[in-house]
C-alpha atoms as a PDB file:
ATOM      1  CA  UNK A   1    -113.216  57.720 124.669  1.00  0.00           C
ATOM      2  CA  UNK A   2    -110.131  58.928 123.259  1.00  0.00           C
ATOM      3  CA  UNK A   3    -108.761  59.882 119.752  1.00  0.00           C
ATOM      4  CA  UNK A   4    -106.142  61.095 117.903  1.00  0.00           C
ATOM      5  CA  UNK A   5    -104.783  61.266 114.606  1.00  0.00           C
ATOM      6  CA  UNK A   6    -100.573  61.734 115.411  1.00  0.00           C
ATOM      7  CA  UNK A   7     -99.122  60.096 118.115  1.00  0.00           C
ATOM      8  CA  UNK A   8     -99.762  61.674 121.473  1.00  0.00           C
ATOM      9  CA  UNK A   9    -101.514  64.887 119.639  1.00  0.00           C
ATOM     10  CA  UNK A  10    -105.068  63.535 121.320  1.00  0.00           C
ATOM     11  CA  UNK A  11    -107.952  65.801 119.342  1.00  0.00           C
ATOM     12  CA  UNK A  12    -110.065  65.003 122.627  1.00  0.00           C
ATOM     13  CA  UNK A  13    -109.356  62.836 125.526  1.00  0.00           C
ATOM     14  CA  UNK A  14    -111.723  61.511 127.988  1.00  0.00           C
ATOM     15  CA  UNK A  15    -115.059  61.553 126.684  1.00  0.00           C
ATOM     16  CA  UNK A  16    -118.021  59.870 128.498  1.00  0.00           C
ATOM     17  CA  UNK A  17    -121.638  60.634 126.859  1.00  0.00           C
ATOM     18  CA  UNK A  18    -124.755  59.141 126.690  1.00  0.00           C
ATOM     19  CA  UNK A  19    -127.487  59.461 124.253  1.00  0.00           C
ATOM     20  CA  UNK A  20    -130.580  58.794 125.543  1.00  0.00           C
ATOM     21  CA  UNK A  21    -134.198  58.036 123.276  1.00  0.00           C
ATOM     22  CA  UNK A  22    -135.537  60.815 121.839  1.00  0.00           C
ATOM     23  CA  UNK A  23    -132.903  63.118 123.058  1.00  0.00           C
ATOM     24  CA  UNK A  24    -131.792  66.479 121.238  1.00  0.00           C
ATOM     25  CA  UNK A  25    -127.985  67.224 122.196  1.00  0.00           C
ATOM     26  CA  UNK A  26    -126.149  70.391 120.150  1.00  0.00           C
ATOM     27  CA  UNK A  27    -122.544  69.513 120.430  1.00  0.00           C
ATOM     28  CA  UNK A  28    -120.589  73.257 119.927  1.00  0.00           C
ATOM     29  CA  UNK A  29    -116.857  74.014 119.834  1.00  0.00           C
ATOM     30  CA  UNK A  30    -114.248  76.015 117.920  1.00  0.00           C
ATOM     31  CA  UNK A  31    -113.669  74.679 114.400  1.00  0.00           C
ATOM     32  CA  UNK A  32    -111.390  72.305 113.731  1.00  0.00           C
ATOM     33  CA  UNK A  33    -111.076  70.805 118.108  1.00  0.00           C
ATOM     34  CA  UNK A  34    -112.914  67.603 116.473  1.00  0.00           C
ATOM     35  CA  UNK A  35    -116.927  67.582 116.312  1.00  0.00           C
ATOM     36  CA  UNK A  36    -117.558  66.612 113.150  1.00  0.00           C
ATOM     37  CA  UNK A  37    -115.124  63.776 114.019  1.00  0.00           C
ATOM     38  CA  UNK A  38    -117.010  62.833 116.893  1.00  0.00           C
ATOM     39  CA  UNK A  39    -119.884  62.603 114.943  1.00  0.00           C
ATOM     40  CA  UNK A  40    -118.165  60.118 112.786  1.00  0.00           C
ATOM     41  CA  UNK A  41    -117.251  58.050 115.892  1.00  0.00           C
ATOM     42  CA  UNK A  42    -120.872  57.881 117.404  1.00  0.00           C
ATOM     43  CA  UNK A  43    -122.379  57.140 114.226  1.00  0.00           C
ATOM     44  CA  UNK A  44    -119.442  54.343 113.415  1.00  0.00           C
ATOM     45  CA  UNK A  45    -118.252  55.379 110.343  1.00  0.00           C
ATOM     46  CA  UNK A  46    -114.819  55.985 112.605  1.00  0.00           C
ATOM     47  CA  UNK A  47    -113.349  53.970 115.247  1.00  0.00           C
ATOM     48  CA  UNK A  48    -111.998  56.207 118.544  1.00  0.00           C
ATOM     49  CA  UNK A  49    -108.164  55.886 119.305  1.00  0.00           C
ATOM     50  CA  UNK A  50    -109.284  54.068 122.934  1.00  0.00           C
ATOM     51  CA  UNK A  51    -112.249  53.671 124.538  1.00  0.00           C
ATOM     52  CA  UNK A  52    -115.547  52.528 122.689  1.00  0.00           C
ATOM     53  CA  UNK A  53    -118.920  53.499 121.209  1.00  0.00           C
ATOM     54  CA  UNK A  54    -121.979  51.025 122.426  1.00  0.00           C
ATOM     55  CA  UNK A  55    -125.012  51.263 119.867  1.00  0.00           C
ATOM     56  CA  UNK A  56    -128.441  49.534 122.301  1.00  0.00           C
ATOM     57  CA  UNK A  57    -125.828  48.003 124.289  1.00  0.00           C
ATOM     58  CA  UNK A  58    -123.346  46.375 122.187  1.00  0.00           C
ATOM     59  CA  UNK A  59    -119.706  47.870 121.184  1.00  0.00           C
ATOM     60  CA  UNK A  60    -119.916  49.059 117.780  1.00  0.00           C
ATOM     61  CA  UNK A  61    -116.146  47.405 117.245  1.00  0.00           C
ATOM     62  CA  UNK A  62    -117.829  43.627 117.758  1.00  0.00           C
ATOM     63  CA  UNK A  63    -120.455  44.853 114.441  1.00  0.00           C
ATOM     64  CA  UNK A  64    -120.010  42.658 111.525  1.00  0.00           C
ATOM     65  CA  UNK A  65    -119.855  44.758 107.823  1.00  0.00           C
ATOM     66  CA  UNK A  66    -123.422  43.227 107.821  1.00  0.00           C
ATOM     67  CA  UNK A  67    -124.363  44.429 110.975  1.00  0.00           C
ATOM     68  CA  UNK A  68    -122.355  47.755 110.417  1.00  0.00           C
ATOM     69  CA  UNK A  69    -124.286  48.376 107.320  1.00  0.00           C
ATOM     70  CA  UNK A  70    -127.825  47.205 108.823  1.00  0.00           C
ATOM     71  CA  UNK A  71    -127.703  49.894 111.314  1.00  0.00           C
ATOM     72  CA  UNK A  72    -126.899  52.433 108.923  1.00  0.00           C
ATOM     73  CA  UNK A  73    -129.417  51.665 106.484  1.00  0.00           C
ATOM     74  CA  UNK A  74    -132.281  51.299 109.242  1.00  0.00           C
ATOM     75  CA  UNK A  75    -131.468  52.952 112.452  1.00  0.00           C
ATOM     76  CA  UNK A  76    -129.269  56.470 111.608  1.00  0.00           C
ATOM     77  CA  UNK A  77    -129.758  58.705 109.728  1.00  0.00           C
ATOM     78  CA  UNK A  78    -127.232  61.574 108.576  1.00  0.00           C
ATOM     79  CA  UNK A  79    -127.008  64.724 107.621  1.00  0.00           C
ATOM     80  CA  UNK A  80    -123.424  65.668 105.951  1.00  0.00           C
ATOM     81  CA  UNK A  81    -121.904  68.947 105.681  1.00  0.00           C
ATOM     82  CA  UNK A  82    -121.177  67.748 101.907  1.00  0.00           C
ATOM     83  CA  UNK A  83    -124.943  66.947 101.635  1.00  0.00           C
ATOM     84  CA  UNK A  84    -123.318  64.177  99.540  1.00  0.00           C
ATOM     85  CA  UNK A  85    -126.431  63.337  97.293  1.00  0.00           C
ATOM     86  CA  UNK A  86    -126.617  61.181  94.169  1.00  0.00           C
ATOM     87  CA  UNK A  87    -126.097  63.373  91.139  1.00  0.00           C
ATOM     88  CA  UNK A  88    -127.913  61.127  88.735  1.00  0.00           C
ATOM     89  CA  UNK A  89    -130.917  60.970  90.411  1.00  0.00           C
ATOM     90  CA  UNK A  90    -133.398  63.773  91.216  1.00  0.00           C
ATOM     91  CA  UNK A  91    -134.222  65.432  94.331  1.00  0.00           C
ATOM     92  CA  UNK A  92    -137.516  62.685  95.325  1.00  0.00           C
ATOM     93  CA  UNK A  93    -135.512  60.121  93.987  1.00  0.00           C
ATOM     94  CA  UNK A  94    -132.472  60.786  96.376  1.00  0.00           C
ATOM     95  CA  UNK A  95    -134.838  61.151  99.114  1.00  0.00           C
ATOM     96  CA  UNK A  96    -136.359  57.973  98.763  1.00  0.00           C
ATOM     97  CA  UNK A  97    -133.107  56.087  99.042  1.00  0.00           C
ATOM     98  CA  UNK A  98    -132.798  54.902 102.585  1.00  0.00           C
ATOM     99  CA  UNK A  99    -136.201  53.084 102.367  1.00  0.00           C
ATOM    100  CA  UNK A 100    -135.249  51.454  99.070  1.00  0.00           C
ATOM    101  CA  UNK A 101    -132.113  49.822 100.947  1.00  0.00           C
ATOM    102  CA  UNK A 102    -134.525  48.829 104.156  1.00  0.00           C
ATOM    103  CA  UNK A 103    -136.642  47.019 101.830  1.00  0.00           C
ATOM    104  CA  UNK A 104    -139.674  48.758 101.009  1.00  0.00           C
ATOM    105  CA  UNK A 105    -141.673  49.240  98.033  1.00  0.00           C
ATOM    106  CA  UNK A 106    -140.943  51.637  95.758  1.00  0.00           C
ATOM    107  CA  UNK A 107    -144.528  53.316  95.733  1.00  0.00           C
ATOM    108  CA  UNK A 108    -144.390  53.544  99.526  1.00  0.00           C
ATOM    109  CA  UNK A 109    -140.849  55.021  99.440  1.00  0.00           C
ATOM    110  CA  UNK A 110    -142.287  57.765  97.071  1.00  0.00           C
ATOM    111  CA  UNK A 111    -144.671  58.787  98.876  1.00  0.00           C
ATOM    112  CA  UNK A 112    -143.160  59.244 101.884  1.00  0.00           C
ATOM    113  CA  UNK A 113    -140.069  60.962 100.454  1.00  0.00           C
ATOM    114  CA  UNK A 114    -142.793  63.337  99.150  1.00  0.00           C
ATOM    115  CA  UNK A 115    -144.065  64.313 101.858  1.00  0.00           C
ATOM    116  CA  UNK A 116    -141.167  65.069 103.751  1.00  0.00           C
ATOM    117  CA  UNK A 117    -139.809  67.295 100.668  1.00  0.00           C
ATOM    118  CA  UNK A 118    -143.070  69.193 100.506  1.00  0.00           C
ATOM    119  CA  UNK A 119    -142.817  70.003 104.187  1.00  0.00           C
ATOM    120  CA  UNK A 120    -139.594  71.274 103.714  1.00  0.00           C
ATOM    121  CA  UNK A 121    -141.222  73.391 100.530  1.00  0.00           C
ATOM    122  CA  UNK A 122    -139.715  71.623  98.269  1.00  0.00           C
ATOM    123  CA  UNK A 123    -142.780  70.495  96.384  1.00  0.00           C
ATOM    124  CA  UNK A 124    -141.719  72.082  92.878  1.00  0.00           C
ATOM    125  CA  UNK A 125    -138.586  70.874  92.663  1.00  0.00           C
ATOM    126  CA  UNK A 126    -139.362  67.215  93.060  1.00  0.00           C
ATOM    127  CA  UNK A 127    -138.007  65.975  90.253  1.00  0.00           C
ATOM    128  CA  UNK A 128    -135.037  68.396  90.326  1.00  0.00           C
ATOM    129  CA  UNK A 129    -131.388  66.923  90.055  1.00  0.00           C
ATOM    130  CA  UNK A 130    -128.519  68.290  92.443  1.00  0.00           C
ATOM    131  CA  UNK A 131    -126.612  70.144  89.748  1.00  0.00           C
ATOM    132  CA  UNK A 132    -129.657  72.425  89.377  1.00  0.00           C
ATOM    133  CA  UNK A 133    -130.327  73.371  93.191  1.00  0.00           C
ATOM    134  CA  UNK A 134    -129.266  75.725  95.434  1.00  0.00           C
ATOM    135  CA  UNK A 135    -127.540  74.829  98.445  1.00  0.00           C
ATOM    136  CA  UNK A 136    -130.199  75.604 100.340  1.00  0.00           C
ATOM    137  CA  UNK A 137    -132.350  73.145  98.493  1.00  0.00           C
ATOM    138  CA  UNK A 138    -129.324  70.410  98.642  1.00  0.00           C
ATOM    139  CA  UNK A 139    -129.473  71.018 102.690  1.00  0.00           C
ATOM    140  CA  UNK A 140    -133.272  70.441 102.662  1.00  0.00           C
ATOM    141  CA  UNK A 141    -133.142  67.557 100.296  1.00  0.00           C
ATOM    142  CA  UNK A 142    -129.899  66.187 102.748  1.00  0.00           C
ATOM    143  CA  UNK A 143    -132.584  66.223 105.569  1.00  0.00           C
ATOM    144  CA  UNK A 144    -135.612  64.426 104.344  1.00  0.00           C
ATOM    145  CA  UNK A 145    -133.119  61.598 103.235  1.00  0.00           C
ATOM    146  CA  UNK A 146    -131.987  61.493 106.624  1.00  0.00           C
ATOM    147  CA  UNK A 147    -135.372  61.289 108.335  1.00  0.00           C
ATOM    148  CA  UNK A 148    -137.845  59.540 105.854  1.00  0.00           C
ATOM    149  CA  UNK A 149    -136.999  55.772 107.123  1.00  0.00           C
ATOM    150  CA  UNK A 150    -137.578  56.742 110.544  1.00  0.00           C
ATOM    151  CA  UNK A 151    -134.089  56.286 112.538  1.00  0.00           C
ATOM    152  CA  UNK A 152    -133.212  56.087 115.588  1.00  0.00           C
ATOM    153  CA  UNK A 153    -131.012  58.445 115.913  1.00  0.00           C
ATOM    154  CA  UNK A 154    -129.984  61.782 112.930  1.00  0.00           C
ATOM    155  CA  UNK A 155    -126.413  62.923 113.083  1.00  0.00           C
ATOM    156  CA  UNK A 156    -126.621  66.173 111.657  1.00  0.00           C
ATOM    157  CA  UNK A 157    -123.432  68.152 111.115  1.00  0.00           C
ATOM    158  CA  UNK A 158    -124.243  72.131 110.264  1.00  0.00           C
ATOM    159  CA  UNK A 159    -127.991  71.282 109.167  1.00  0.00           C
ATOM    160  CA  UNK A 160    -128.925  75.046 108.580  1.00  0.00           C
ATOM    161  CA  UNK A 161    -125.309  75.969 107.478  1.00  0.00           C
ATOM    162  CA  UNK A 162    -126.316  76.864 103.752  1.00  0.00           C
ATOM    163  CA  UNK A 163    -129.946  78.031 104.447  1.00  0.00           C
ATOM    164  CA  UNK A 164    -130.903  82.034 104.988  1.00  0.00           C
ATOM    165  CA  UNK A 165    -131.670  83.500 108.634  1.00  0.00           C
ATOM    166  CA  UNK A 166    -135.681  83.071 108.439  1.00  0.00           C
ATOM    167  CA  UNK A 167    -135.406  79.167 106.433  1.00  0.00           C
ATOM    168  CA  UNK A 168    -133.011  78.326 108.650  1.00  0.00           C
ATOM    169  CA  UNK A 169    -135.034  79.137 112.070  1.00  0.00           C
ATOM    170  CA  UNK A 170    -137.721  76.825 110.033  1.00  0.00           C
ATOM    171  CA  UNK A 171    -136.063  74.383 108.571  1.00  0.00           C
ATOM    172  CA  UNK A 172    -134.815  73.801 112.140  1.00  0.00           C
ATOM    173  CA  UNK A 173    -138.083  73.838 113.805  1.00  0.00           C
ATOM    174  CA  UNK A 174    -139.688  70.844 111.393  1.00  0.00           C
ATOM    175  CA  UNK A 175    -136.587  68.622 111.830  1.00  0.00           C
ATOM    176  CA  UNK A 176    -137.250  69.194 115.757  1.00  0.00           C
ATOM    177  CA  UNK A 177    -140.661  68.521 115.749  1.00  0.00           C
ATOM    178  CA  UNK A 178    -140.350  65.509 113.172  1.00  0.00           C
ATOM    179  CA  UNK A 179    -137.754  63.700 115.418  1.00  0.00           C
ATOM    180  CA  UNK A 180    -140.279  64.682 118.708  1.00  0.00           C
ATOM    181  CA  UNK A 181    -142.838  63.133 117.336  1.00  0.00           C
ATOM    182  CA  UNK A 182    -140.903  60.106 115.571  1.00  0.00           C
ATOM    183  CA  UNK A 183    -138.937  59.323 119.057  1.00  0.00           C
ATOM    184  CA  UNK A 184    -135.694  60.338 116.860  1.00  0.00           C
ATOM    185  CA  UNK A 185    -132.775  61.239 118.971  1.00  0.00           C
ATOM    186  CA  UNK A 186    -130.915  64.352 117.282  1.00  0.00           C
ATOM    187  CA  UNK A 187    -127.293  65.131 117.551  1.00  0.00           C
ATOM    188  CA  UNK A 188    -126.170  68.425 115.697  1.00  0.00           C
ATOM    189  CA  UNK A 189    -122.510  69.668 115.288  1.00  0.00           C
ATOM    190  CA  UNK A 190    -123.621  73.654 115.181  1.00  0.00           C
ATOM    191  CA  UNK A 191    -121.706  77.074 115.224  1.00  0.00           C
ATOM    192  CA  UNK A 192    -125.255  78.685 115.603  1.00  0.00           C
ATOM    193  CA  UNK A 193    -126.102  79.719 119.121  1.00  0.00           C
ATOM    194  CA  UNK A 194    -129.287  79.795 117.752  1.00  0.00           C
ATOM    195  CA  UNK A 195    -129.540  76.301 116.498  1.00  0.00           C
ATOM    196  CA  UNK A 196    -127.877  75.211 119.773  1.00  0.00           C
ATOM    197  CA  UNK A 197    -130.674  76.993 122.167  1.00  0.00           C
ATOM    198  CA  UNK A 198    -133.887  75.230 119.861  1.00  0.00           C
ATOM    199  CA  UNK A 199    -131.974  71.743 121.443  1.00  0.00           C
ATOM    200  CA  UNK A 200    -132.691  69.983 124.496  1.00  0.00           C
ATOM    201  CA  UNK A 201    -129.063  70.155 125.792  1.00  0.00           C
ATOM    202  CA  UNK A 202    -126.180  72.067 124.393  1.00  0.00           C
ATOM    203  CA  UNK A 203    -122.271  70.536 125.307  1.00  0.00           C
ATOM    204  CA  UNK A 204    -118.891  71.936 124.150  1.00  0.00           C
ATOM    205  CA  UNK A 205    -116.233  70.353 123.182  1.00  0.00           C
ATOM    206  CA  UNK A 206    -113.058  70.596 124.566  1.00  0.00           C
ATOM    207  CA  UNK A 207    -109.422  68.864 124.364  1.00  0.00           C
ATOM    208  CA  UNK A 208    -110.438  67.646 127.823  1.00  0.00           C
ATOM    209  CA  UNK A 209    -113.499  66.136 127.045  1.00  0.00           C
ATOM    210  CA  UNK A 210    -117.219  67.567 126.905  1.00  0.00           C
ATOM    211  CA  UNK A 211    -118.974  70.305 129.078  1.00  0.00           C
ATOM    212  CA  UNK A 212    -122.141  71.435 129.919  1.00  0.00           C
END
């Protein structure tokens, strides 16, 4: 897999990875050589310059927008740099999202969006809207919305980025041990050494493709 965004000015060429289930991969490079792109690309939300993505077997490029959304909704979940959260709606609310959209009721969507938030310590800001937290709190709220549906797979870009030294180590820790005992493959864009160690495999990426 290929891509670029100018002609023949290729952000990475010649990528070949596999994901397998329940897999933790940190994916590590200097900024701006193209892994939050990559991210993109495995989740689908961007299509590679050549080459292709296969999601359980099947190219991503032959999903339908049905399909396409499906998987999103029910089998990924993501974690943006941007935390991108609903501004109208409060912190529980925001969590519970994803299992709105997969169908569930709301009183079992609460509940587990509750949990998740008061593992993550967020107990007494449940009903908090975005506006009013820290960054720190956004980036905790960003990460039980990506895990409280149970997907198959959490793209997490910088998922510790905006928390302190000590919340980060344990903020890391539960989202590891959460997707261990879920099954949940994890794929984190990091600068953090750190964060990059606590993962099962660590790659770099390079204009030539990914190393080891």
């Amino acid at each position: 897999m290929s891509h670029s965004y100018l002609p023949e000015e290729w952000l990475f060429q010649g990528l070949d990875f596999e994901l397998a289930q329940g897999e933790h991969v940190a994916i590590q490079g200097t900024s701006g050589c193209g892994k939050s792109t990559l991210l993109n690309i495995m989740a689908g939300l961007e299509v590679p310059t050549s080459g292709e993505v296969c999601w359980s077997g099947q190219s991503t490029s032959a999903w339908t927008d049905e399909h396409r959304r499906y998987c999103r909704q029910t089998e990924m979940g993501f974690v943006f740099q941007a935390f991108h959260l609903l501004p109208h709606l409060s912190a529980l609310q925001n969590v519970m999202v994803p299992c709105l959209l997969g169908g569930q009721s709301g009183q079992a969507c609460a509940a587990a969006a509750r949990s998740l938030l008061c593992d993550l310590g967020m107990q007494k800001r449940l009903d908090a809207k975005p506006t009013s937290l820290s960054g720190g709190e956004q980036q905790r709220v960003a990460l039980a919305r990506a895990l409280v549906h149970h997907p198959k797979v959490v793209f997490a870009d910088e998922p510790t980025g905006n928390l302190d030294t000590t919340t980060a180590a344990n903020t890391l820790a539960l989202l590891i041990e959460l997707c261990t005992l879920r099954q949940t493959s994890l794929v984190v864009v990091t600068h953090s050494d750190e964060a990059a160690r606590a993962m099962g495999r660590t790659l770099r990426l390079t204009p030539q493709g990914l190393v080891c």
